[in-house]
Protein backbone atom coordinates (compact mmCIF):
# COMPACT_ATOMS: atom_id res chain seq x y z
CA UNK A 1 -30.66 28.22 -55.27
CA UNK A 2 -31.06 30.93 -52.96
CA UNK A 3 -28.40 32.53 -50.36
CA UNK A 4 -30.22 31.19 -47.62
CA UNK A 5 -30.20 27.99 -49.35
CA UNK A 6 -26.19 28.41 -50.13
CA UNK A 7 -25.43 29.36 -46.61
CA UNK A 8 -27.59 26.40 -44.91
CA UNK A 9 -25.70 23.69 -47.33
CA UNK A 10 -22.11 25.36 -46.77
CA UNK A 11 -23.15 25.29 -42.49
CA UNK A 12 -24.00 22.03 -43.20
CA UNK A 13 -21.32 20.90 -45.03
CA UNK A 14 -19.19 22.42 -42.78
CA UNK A 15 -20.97 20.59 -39.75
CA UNK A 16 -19.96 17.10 -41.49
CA UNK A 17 -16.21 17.78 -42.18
CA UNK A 18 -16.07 18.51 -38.15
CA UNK A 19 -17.71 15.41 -36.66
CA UNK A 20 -15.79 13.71 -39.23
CA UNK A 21 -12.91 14.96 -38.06
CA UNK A 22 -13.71 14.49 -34.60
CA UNK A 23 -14.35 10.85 -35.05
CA UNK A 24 -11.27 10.08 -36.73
CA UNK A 25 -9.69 12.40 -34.35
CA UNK A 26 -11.22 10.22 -31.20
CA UNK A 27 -10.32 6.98 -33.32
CA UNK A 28 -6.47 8.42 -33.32
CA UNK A 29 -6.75 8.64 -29.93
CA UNK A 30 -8.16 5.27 -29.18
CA UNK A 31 -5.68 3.82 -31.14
CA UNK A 32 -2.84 5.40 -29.40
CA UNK A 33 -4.08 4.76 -25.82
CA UNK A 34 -4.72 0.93 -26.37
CA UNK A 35 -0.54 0.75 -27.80
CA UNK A 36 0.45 2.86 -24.78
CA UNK A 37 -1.58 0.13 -22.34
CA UNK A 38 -0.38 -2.99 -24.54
CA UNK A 39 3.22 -1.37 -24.02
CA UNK A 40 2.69 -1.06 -20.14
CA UNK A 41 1.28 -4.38 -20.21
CA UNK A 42 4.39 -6.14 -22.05
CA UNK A 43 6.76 -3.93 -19.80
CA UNK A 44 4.81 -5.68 -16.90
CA UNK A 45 5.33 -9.28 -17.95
CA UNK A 46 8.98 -8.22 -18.69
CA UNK A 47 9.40 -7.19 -14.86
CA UNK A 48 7.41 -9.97 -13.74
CA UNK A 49 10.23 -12.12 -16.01
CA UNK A 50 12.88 -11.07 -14.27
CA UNK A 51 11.82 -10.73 -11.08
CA UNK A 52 11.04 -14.36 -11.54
CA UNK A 53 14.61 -15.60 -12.89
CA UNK A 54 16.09 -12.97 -9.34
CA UNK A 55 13.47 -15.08 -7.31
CA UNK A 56 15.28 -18.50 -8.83
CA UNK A 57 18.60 -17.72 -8.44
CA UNK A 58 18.02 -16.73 -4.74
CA UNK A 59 16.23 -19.91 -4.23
CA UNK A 60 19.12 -21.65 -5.77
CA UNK A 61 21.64 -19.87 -3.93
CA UNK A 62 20.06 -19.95 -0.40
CA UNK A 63 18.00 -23.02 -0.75
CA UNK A 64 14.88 -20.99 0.70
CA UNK A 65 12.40 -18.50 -1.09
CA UNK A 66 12.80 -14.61 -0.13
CA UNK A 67 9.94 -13.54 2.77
CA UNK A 68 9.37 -10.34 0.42
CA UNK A 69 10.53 -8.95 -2.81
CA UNK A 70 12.42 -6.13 -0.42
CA UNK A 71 14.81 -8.74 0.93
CA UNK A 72 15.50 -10.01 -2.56
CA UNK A 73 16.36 -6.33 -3.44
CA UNK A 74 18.16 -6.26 -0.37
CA UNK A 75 20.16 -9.11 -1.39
CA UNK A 76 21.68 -7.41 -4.07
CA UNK A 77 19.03 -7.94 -6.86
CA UNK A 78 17.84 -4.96 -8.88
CA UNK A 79 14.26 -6.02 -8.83
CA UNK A 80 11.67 -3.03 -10.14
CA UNK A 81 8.94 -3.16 -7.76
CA UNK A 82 6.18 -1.00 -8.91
CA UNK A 83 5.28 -0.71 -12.43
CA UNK A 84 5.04 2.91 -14.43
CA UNK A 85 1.21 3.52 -12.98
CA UNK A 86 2.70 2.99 -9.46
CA UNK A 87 1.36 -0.61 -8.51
CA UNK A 88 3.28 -2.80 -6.80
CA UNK A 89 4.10 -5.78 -8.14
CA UNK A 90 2.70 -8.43 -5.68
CA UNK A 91 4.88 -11.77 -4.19
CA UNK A 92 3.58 -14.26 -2.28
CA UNK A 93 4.74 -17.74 -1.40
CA UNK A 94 3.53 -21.11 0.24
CA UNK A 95 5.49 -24.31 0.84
CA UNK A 96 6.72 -25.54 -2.67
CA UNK A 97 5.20 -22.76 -4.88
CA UNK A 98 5.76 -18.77 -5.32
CA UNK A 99 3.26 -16.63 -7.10
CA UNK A 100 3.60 -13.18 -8.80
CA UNK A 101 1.15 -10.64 -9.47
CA UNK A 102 0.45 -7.45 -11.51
CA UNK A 103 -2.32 -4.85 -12.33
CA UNK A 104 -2.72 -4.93 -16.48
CA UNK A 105 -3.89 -1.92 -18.27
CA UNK A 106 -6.24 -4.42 -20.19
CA UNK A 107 -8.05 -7.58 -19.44
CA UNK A 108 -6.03 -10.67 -18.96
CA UNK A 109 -8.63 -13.12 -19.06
CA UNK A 110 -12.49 -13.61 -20.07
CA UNK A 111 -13.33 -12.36 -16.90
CA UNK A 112 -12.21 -9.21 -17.61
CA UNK A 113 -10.10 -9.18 -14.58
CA UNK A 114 -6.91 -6.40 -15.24
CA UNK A 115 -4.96 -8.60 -12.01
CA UNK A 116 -3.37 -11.75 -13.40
CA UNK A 117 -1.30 -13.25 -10.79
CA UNK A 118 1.04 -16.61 -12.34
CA UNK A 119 2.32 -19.31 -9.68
CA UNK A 120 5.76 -21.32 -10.02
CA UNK A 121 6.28 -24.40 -8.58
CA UNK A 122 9.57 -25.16 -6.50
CA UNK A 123 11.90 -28.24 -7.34
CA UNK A 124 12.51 -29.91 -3.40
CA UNK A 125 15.97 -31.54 -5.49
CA UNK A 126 17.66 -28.28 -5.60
CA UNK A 127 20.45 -27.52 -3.93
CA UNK A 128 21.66 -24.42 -2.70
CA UNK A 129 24.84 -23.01 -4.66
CA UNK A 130 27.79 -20.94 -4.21
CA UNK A 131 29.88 -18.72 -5.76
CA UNK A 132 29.37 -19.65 -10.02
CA UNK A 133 27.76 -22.01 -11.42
CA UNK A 134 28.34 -22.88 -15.12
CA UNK A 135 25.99 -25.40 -16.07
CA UNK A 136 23.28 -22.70 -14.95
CA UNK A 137 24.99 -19.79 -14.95
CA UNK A 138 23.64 -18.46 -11.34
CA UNK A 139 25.68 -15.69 -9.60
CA UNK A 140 25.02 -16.39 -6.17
CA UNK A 141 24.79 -12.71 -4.48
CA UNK A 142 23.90 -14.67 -1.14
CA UNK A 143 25.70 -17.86 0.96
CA UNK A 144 23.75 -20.56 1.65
């Protein structure tokens, strides 16, 4: 074997140890980003939780559904209301039902839609509480 013929296998050699490393390096990466996102995205349906369960016990307290998510922080709740990227968490509500909405970092559906919005129905039966109550164990912030 030549030096020429040394020096092109060594290049080449050395060629194949880089991409190699640069796939496994992109791989690392890949790997890391899609934790980070599922990590946003269970943070997210944590907020969502408990801006639910705030939602609930104002209901149950007042016997009506906030207008917005900033009176329910107004009431005294300590709702987040933007996730880490900055979106707003969404709130809308209609008659007997309330519905809550996020941006996801991946696909919540076979649609491949990142917004996943999740609706609640109302119980009509439910009265309006005050002060403590036990059974439930709602802290009414807010008179009915």
């Amino acid at each position: 074997m030549t030096a020429d013929e040394k020096w092109v296998l060594q290049a080449t050699l050395v060629v194949f140890c880089i991409l190699v490393l640069a796939v496994l390096a992109y791989e690392m990466v890949s790997l890391i980003s899609e934790e980070i996102d599922r990590r946003k995205d269970e943070r997210r349906i944590y907020d969502l939780e408990e801006i639910y369960s705030d939602i609930s016990n104002f209901r149950h307290c007042t016997g009506q559904l906030p207008s917005d998510l900033e009176e329910l922080r107004a009431a005294g709740y300590g709702i987040t209301l933007r996730d880490s990227d900055g979106n707003r968490y969404a709130y809308s509500y209609e008659d007997r039902q309330f519905e809550l909405c996020s941006v996801f970092s991946r696909p919540r559906s076979s649609d491949g839609a990142t917004v996943q919005c999740f609706q609640f129905g109302i119980d009509p039966d439910s009265l309006p509480l005050s002060g403590f109550d036990e059974r439930r164990g709602y802290l009414c912030r807010h008179r009915a």
